[in-house]
Protein backbone atom coordinates (compact mmCIF):
# COMPACT_ATOMS: atom_id res chain seq x y z
CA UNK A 1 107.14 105.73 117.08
CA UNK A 2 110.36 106.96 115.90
CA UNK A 3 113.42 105.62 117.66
CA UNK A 4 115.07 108.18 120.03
CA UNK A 5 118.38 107.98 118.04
CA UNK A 6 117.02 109.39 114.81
CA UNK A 7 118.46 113.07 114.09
CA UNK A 8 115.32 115.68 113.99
CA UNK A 9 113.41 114.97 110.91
CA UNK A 10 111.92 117.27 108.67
CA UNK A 11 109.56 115.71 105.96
CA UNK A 12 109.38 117.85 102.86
CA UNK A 13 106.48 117.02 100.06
CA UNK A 14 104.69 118.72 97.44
CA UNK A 15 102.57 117.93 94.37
CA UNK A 16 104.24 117.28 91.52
CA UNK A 17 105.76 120.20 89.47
CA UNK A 18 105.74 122.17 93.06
CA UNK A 19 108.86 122.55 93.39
CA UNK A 20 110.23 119.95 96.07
CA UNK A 21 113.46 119.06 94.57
CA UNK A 22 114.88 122.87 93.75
CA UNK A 23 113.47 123.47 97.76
CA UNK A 24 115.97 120.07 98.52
CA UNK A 25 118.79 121.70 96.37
CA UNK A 26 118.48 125.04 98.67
CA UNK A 27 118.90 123.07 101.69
CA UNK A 28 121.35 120.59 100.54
CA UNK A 29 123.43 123.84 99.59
CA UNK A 30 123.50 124.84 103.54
CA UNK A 31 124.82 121.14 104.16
CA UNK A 32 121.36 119.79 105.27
CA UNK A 33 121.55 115.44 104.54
CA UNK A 34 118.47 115.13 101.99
CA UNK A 35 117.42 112.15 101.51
CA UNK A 36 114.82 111.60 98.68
CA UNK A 37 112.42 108.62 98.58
CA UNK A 38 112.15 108.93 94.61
CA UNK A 39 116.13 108.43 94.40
CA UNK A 40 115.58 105.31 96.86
CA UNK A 41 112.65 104.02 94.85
CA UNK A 42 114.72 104.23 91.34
CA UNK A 43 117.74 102.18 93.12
CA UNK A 44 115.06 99.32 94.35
CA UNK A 45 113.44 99.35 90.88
CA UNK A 46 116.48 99.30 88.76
CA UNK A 47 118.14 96.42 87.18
CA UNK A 48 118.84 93.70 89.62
CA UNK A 49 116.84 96.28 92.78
CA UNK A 50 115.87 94.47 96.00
CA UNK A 51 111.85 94.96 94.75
CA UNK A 52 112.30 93.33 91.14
CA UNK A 53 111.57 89.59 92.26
CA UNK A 54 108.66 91.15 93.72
CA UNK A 55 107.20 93.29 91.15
CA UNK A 56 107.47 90.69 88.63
CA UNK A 57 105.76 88.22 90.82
CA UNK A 58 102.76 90.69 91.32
CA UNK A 59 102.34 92.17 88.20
CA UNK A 60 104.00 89.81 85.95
CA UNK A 61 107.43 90.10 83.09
CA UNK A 62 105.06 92.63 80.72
CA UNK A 63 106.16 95.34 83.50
CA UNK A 64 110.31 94.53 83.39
CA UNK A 65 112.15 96.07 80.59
CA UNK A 66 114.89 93.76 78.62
CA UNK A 67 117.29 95.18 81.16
CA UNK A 68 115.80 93.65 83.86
CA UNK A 69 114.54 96.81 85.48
CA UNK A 70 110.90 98.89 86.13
CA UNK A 71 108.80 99.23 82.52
CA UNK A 72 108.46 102.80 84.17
CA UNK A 73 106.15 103.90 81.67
CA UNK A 74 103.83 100.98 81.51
CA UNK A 75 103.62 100.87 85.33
CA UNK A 76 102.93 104.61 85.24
CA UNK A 77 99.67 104.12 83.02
CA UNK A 78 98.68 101.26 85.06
CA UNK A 79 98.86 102.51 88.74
CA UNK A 80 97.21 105.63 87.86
CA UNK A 81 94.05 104.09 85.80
CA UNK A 82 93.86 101.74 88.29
CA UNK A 83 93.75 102.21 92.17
CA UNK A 84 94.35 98.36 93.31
CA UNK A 85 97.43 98.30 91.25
CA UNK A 86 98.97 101.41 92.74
CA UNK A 87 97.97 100.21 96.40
CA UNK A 88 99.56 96.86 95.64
CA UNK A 89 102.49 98.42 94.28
CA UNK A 90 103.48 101.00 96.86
CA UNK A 91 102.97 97.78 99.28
CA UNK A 92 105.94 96.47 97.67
CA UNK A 93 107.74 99.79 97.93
CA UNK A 94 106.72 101.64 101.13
CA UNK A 95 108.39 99.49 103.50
CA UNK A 96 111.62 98.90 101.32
CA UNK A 97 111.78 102.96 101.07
CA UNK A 98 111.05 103.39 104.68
CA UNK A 99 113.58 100.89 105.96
CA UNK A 100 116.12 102.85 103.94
CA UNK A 101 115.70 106.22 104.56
CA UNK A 102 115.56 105.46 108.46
CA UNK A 103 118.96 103.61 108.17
CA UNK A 104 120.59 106.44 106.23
CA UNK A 105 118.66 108.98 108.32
CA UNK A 106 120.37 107.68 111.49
CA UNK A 107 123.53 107.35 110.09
CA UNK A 108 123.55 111.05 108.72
CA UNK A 109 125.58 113.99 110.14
CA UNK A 110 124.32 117.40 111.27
CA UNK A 111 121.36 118.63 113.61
CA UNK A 112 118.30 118.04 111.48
CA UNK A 113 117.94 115.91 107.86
CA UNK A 114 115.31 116.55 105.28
CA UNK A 115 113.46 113.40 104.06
CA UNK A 116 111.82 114.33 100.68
CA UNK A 117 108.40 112.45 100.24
CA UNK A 118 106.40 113.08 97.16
CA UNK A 119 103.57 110.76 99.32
CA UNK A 120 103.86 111.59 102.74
CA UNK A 121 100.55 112.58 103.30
CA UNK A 122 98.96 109.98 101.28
CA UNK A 123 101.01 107.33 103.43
CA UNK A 124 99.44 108.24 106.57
CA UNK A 125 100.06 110.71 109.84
CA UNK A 126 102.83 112.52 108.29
CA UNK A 127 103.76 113.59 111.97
CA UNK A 128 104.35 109.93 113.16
CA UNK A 129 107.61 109.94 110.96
CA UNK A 130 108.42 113.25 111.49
CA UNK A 131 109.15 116.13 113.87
CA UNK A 132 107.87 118.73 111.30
CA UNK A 133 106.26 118.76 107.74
CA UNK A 134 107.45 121.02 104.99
CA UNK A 135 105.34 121.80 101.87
CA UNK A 136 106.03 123.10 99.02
CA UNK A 137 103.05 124.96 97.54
CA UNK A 138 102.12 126.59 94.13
CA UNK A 139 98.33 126.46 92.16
CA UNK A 140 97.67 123.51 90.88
CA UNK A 141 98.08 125.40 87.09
CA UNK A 142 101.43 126.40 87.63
CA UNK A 143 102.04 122.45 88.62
CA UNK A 144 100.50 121.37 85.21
CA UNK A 145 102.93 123.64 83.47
CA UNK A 146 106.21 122.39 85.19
CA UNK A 147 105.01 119.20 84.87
CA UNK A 148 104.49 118.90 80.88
CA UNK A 149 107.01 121.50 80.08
CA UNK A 150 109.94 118.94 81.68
CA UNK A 151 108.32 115.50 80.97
CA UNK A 152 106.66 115.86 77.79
CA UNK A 153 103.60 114.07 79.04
CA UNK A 154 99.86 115.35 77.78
CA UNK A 155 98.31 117.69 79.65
CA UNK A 156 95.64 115.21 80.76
CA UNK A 157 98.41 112.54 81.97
CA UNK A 158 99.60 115.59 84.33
CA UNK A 159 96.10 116.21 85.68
CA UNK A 160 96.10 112.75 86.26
CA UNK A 161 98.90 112.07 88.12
CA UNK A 162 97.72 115.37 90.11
CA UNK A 163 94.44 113.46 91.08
CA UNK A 164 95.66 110.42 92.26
CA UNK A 165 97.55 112.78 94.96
CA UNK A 166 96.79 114.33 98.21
CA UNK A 167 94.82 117.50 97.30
CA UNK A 168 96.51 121.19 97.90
CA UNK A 169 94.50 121.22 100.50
CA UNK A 170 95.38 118.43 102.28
CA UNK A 171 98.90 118.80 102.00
CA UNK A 172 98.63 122.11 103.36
CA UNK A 173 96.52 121.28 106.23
CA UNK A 174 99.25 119.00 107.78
CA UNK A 175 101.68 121.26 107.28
CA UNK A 176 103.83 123.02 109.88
CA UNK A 177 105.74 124.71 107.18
CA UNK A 178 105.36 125.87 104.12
CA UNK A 179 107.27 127.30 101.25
CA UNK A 180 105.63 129.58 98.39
CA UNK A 181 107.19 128.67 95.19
CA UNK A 182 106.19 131.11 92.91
CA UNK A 183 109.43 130.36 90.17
CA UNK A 184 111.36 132.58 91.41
CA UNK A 185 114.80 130.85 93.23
CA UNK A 186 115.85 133.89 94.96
CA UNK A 187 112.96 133.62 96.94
CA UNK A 188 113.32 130.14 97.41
CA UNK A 189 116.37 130.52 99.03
CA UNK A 190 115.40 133.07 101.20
CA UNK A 191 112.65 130.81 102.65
CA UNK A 192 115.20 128.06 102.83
CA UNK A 193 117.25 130.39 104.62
CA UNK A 194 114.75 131.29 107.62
CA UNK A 195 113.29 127.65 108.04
CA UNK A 196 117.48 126.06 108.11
CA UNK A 197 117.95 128.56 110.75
CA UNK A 198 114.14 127.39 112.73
CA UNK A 199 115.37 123.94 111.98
CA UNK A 200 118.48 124.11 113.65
CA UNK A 201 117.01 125.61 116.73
CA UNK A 202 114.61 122.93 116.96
CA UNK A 203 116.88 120.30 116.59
CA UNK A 204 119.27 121.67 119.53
CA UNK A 205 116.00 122.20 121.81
CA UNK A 206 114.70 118.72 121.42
């Protein structure tokens, strides 16, 4: 259970290529505190990050760069050909990543903070972390598009990385919110708009 200090928390996910970090941009605009698990999870994995020692113990030096930090690519192939690696790994990282965002979420100002978790669902009750889930949805084509348009990767390395998520469906059937993201940021920030406002009259309520 969450401890009763925590600000309201509003956990915002999406598939990759939905959209999630434009949707944090929107809000981070109106002065909401985002804090994004990927961001966390590059700072832990970088050169000299509090999960090297372990990485390198699990998977062994083939995985750590000359700089000392994440092989990001090579650890990329193997976690998503291989489902024991990417359990083990995110075993590692889960409870580094959690221990962080709660300290910075209860240190941050305003009524309500946005925690931005590509795997929320995939990590369990999404609603025991918590007090409402955001998703950001578009079809799963669109993804594959936005996806190997900014990365470069082949299309089959997107649908791959799209697998080895929660489904659409799952996502949006623990949702309590959801954004649309059809490309256009207008109506992005519209949507933005009317949840901030729902948010903030949640948080004073609670």
């Amino acid at each position: 259970m969450r401890r009763a200090a925590m600000p309201f928390l509003v956990g915002l996910t999406g598939g990759i290529g939905s959209g999630k970090s434009t949707v944090a941009r929107l809000f981070a605009e109106l002065g909401v505190p985002v804090i994004d698990a990927d961001e966390l999870v590059h700072g832990l994995t970088a050169a000299g990050g509090a999960a090297m020692a372990a990485i390198r113990a699990e998977f062994g030096p083939d995985y750590v760069d000359s700089s000392g930090a994440l092989d990001r690519a090579r650890m990329r192939g193997r976690v998503f050909a291989d489902r024991d690696a990417r359990v083990k790994l995110e075993a590692i990282l889960h409870p580094m990543v959690r221990a962080e965002s709660d300290r910075r979420a209860a240190q941050a100002p305003g009524p309500y903070v946005i925690l931005m978790i590509p795997l929320l669902v995939e990590t369990g009750d999404p609603h025991a972390r918590c007090d409402r889930m955001l998703v950001v949805d578009c079809p799963e084509e669109v993804q594959i598009a936005r996806v190997v348009a900014r990365s470069g990767l082949a299309r089959a390395e997107a649908e791959a990385i799209i697998r080895a998520q929660a489904s659409r469906a799952e996502r949006l059937r623990h949702a309590d919110d959801v954004i649309q993201n059809d490309g256009s940021v207008d109506a992005l920030r519209q949507q933005v708009a009317r949840l901030h406002r729902e948010y903030v009259a949640c948080a004073k309520a609670r």
